[in-house]
Protein backbone atom coordinates (compact mmCIF):
# COMPACT_ATOMS: atom_id res chain seq x y z
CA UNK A 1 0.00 0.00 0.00
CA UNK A 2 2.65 2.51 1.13
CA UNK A 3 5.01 1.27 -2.01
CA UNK A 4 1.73 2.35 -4.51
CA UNK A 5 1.08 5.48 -2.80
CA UNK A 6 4.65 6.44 -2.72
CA UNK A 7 4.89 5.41 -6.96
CA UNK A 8 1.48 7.78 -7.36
CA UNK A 9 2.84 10.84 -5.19
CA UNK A 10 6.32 10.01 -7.35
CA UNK A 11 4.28 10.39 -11.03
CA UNK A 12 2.01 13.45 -9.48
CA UNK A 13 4.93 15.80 -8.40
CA UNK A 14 8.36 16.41 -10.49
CA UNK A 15 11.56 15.21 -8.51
CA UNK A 16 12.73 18.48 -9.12
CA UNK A 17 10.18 19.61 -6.11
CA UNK A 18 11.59 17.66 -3.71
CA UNK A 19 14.04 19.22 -1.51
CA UNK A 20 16.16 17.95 0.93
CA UNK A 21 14.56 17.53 4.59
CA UNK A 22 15.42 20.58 6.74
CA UNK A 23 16.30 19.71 10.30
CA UNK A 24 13.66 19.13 12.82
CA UNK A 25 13.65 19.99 16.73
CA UNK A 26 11.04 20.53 19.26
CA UNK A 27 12.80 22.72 21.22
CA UNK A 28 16.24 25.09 21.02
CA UNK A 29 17.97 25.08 24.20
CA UNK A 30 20.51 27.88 25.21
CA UNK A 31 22.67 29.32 28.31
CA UNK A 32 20.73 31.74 30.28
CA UNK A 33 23.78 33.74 31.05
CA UNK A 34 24.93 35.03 27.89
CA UNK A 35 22.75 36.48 24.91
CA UNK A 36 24.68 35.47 21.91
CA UNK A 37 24.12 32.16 21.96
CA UNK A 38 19.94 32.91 22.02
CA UNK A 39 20.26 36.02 19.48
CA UNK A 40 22.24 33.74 17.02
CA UNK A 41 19.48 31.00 17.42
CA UNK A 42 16.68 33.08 16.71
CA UNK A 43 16.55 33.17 12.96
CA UNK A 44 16.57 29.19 13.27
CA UNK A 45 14.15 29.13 15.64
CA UNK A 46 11.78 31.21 13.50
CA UNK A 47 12.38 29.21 10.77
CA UNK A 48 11.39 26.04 12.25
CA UNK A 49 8.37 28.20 14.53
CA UNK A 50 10.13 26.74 17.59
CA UNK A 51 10.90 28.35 20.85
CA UNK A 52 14.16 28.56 22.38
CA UNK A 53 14.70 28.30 26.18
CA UNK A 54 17.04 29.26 27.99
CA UNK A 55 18.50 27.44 30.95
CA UNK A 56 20.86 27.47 33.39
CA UNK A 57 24.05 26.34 31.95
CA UNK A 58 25.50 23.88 34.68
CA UNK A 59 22.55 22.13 35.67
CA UNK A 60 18.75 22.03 35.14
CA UNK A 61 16.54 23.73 38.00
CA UNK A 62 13.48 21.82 39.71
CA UNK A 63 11.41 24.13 38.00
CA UNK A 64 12.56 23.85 34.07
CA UNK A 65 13.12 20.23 34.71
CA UNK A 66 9.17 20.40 35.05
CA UNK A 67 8.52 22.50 32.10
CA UNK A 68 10.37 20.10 30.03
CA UNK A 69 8.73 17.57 31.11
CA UNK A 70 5.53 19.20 30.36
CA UNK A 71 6.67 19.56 26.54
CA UNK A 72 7.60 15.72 26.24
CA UNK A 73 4.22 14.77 27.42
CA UNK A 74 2.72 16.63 24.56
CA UNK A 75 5.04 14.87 21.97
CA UNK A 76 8.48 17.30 21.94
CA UNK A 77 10.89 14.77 21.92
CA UNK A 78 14.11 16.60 19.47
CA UNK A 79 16.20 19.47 21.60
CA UNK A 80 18.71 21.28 20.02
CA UNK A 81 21.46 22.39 22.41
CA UNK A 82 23.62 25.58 21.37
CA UNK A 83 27.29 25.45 22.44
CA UNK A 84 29.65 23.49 23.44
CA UNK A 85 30.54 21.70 26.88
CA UNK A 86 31.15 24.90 28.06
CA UNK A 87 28.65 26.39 27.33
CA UNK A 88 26.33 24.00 28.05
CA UNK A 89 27.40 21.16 30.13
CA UNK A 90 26.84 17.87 29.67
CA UNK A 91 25.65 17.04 32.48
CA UNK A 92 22.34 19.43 31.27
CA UNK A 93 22.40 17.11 28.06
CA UNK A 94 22.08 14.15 30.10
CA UNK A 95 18.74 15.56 31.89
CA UNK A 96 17.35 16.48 28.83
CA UNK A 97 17.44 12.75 27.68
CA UNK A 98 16.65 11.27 31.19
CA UNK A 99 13.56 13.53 30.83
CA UNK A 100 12.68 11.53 27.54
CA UNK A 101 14.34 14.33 25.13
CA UNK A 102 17.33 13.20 22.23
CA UNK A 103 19.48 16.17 22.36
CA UNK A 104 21.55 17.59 19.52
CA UNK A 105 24.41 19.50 20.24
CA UNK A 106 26.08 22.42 17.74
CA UNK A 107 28.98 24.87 18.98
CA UNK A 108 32.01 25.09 18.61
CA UNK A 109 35.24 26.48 20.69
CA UNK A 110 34.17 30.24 20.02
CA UNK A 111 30.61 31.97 19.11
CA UNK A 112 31.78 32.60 15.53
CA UNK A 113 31.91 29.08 15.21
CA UNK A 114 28.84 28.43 16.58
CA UNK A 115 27.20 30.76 14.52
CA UNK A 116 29.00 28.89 11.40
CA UNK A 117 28.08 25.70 12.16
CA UNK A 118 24.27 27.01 12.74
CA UNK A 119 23.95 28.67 9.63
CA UNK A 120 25.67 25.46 7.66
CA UNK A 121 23.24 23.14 9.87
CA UNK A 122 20.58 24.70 8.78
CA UNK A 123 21.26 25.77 4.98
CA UNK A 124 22.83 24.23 2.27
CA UNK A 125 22.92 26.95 0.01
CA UNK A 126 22.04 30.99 0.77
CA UNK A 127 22.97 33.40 -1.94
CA UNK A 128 22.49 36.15 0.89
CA UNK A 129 23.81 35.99 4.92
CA UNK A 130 23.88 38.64 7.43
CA UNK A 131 27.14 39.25 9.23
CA UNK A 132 27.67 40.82 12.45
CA UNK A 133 30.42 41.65 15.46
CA UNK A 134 30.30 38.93 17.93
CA UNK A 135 31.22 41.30 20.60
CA UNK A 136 28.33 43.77 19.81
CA UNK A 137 24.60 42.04 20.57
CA UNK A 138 22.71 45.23 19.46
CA UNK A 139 24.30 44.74 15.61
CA UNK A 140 24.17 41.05 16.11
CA UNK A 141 20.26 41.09 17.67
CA UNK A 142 19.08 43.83 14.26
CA UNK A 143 21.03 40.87 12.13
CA UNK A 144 19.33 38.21 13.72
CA UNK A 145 16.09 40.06 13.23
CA UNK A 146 16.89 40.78 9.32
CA UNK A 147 17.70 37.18 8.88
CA UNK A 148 14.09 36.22 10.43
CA UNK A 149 12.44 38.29 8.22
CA UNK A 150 14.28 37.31 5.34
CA UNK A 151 14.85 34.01 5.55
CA UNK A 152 18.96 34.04 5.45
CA UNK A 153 21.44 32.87 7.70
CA UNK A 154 23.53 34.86 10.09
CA UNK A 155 27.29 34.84 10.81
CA UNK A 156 29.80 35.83 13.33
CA UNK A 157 33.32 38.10 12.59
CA UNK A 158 35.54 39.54 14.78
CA UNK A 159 34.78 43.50 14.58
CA UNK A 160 38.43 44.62 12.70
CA UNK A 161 38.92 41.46 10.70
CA UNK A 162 36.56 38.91 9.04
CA UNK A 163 36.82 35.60 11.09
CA UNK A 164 38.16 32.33 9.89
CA UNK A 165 34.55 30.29 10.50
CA UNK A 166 32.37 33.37 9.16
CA UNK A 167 35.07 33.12 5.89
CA UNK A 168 34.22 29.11 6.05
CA UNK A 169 30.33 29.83 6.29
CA UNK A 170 30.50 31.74 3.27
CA UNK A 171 32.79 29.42 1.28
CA UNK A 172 30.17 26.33 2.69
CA UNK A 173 26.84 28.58 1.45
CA UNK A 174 28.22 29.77 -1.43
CA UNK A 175 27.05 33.22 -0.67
CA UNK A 176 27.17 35.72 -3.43
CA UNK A 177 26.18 39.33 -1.30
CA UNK A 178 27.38 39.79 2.20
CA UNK A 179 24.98 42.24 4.65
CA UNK A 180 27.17 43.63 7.36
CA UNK A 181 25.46 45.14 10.09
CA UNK A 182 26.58 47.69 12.54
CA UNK A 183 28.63 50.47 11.96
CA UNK A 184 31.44 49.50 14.50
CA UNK A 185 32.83 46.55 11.99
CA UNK A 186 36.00 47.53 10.66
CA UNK A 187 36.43 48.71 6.58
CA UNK A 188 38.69 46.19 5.74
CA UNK A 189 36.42 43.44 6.22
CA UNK A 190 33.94 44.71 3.65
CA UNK A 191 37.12 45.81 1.79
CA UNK A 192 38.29 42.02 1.67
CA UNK A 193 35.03 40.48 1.23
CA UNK A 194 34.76 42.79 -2.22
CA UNK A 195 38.60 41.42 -2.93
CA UNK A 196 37.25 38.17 -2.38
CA UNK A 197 33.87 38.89 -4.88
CA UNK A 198 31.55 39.15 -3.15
CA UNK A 199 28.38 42.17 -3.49
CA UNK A 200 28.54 43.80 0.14
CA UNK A 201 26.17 45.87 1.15
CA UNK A 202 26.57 47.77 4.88
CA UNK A 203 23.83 48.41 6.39
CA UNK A 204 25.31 50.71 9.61
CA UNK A 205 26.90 53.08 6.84
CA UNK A 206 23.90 52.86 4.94
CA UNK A 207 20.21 53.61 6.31
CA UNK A 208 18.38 53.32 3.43
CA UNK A 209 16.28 50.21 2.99
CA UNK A 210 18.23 46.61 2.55
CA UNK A 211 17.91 45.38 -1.53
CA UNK A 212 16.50 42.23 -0.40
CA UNK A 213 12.37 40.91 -1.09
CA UNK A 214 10.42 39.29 1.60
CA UNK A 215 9.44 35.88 0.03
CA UNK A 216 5.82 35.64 -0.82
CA UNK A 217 4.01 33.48 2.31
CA UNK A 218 3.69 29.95 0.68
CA UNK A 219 0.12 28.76 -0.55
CA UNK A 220 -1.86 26.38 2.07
CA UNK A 221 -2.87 24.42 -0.78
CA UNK A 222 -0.34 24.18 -2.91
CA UNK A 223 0.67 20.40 -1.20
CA UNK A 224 -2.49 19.47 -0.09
CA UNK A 225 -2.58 16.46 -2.56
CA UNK A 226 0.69 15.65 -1.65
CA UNK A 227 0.12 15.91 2.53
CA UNK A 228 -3.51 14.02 1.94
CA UNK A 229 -1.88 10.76 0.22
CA UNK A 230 1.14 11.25 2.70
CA UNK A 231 -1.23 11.46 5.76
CA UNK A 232 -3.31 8.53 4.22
CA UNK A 233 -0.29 6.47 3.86
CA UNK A 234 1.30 6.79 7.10
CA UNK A 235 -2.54 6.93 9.44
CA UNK A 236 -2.48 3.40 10.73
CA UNK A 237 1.09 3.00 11.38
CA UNK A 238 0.75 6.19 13.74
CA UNK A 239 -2.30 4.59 15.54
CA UNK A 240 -0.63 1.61 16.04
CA UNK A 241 2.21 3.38 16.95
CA UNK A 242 0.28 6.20 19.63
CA UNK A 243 -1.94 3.48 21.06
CA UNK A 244 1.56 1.17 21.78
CA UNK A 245 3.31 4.35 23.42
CA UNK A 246 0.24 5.69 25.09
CA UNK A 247 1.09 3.68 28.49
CA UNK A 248 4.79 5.32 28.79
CA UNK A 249 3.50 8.93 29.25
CA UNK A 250 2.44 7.98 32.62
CA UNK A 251 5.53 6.68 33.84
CA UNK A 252 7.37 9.93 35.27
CA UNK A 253 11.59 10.24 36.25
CA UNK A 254 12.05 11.27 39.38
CA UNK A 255 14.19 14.09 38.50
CA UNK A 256 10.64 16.75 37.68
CA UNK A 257 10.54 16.37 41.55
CA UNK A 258 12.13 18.15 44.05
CA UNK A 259 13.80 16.81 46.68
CA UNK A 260 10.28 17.55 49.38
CA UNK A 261 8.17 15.76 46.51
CA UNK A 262 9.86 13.06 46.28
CA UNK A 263 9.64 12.31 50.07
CA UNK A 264 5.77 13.12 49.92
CA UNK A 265 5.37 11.01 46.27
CA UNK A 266 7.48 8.11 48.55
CA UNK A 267 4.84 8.34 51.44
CA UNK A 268 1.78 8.17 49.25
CA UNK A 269 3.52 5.23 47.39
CA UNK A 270 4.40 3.69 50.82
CA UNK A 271 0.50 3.74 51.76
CA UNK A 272 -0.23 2.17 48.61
CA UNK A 273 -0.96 5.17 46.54
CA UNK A 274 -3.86 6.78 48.10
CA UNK A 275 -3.44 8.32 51.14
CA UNK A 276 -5.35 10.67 53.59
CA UNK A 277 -3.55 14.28 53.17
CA UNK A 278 -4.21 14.88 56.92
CA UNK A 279 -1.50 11.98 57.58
CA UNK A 280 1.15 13.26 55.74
CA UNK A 281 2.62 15.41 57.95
CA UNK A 282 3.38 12.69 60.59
CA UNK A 283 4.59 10.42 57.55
CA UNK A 284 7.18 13.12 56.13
CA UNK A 285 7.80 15.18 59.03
CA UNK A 286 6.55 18.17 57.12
CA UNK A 287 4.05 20.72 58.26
CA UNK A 288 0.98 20.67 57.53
CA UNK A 289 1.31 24.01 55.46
CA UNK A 290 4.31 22.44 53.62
CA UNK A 291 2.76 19.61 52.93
CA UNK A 292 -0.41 21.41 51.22
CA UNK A 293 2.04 23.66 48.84
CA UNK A 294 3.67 20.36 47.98
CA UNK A 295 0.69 18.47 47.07
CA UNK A 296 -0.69 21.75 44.94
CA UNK A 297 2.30 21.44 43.03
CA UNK A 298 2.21 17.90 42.41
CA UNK A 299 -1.25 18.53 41.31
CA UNK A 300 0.00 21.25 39.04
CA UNK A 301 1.87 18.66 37.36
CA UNK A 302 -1.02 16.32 36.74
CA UNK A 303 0.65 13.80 39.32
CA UNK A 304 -1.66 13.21 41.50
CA UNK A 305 -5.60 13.61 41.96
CA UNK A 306 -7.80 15.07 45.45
CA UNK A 307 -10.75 13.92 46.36
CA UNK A 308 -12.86 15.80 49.06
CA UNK A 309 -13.96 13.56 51.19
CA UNK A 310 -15.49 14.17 54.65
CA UNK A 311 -13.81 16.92 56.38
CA UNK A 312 -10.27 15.36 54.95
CA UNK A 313 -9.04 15.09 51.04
CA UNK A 314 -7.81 11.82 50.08
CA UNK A 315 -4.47 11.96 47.80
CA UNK A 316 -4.42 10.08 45.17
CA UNK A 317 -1.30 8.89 42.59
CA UNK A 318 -2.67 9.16 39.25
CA UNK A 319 0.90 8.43 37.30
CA UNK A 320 3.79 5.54 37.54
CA UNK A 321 6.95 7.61 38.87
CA UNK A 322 10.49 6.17 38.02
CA UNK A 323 12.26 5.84 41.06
């Protein structure tokens, strides 16, 4: 069935419509305490409608440990990590995957690499990037937000000479016009780009409006046969598939818990699973206004259930948690 479908779409739509597959993620993930790393991921991240988050570089909080959590219970499963160990440790990329994520890491030794290897992750071929000083985030955020609208990659240079990755980004592209933006990048660079051939435009020297066009916002309908045999063809093997993975969203790793949840989750485990509220403070040795924040914010994430019963609520476990 799939093989027909697949020889029908084949004779409907021209090989020469059929581009390569562009690199999915869920999720961006970058350092929370510097803002190149999130400025240089925006244009990717708008280009896939993904949002980035930024975390704590060393080591996942209780909190975003939670929120992730969250997003792999709705299906997010592919996280792209900017940086390298350093910037990102791996002990963070080991979370993400206990959580249930498969991390991808990109970055290299310095930003301009980084920004390199983003832009060549993500395109094969641009005719136009945006280049900016690493060391200056207001030039680098207006590239980043030139690059969105236009759908073009951005790279990193030192600010008085062009950098050896941005030079590599632009060999790897095959670029043909170079933006700079920000007026404190040096004249040589655009000086040796022009050596080099390519059309450079600077727009820091120049204020009047880039010579670029906005593509045209693609046509809903111009694959809907294409997505409507697709989606036929691949229906039942994603119901099987859902309905055999349905039972592993309930099983939870401890790690969304903080250390005073896990000691309450133990004590309603301990009882069997359902357990009288009003008896555990004795069982924790938490108070009893501890233990009600606690058990709200297990509730909050959809742990556990309450049921008003009497003059007492009656806790109940409601998901399977990975001890």
């Amino acid at each position: 069935m799939l093989f027909v479908l697949g020889m029908l779409i084949a004779s409907i739509f021209p090989l020469s419509l059929v581009s390569a597959q562009e690199p999915h993620y869920d999720i961006i993930i970058v350092r929370n305490d510097n803002l190149i790393d999130y400025i240089i991921a925006l244009p990717y991240a708008a280009k896939l409608e993904v949002p980035i988050l930024p975390v704590n570089p060393t080591q996942l909080d209780e909190q975003t440990k939670a929120q992730l959590y969250s997003y792999v219970q709705i299906g997010w499963k592919e996280a792209l990590i900017v940086g390298n160990a350093q910037a990102i440790s791996p002990e963070v990329e080991n979370e993400l995957m206990i959580l249930g994520f498969n991390p991808k890491r990109i970055g290299g030794d310095y930003r301009t690499e980084t920004a390199e290897k983003l832009a060549t992750h993500f395109y094969d071929h641009a005719d136009t990037v945006f280049l900016a000083s690493a060391l200056d985030y207001g030039s680098a955020l207006a590239a980043a937000k030139f690059a969105m609208e236009y759908n073009y990659p951005i790279l990193l240079t030192l600010e008085n000479d062009l950098s050896e990755p941005a030079e590599l980004g632009l060999k790897k592209l095959e670029v043909k016009q170079v933006i700079m933006v920000g007026a404190g990048l040096s004249p040589t660079i655009k000086e040796k780009l022009e050596s080099e051939g390519y059309t450079v435009y600077w727009y820091g020297k120049n204020v009047e409006p880039l010579p670029l066009h906005k593509e045209e916002p693609k046509s809903p309908y111009t694959y809907t046969l294409i997505g409507a045999l697709i989606a036929l063809a691949v229906s039942i093997p994603i119901v099987v598939y859902y309905g055999k993975k349905r039972w592993s969203a309930n099983v939870v790793p401890v790690e969304v818990l903080t250390e005073k949840e896990r000691i309450v989750v133990e004590a309603i485990l301990k009882a069997g699973g359902t357990v009288k509220q009003e008896d555990l403070p004795e069982a924790t040795g938490y108070s009893r206004p501890t233990i009600s924040r606690i058990i709200q914010e297990l509730e909050k994430k959809q742990l556990i259930t309450r049921e008003k019963i009497g003059k007492t609520f009656v806790v109940k476990m409601i998901k399977e948690i990975r001890l």
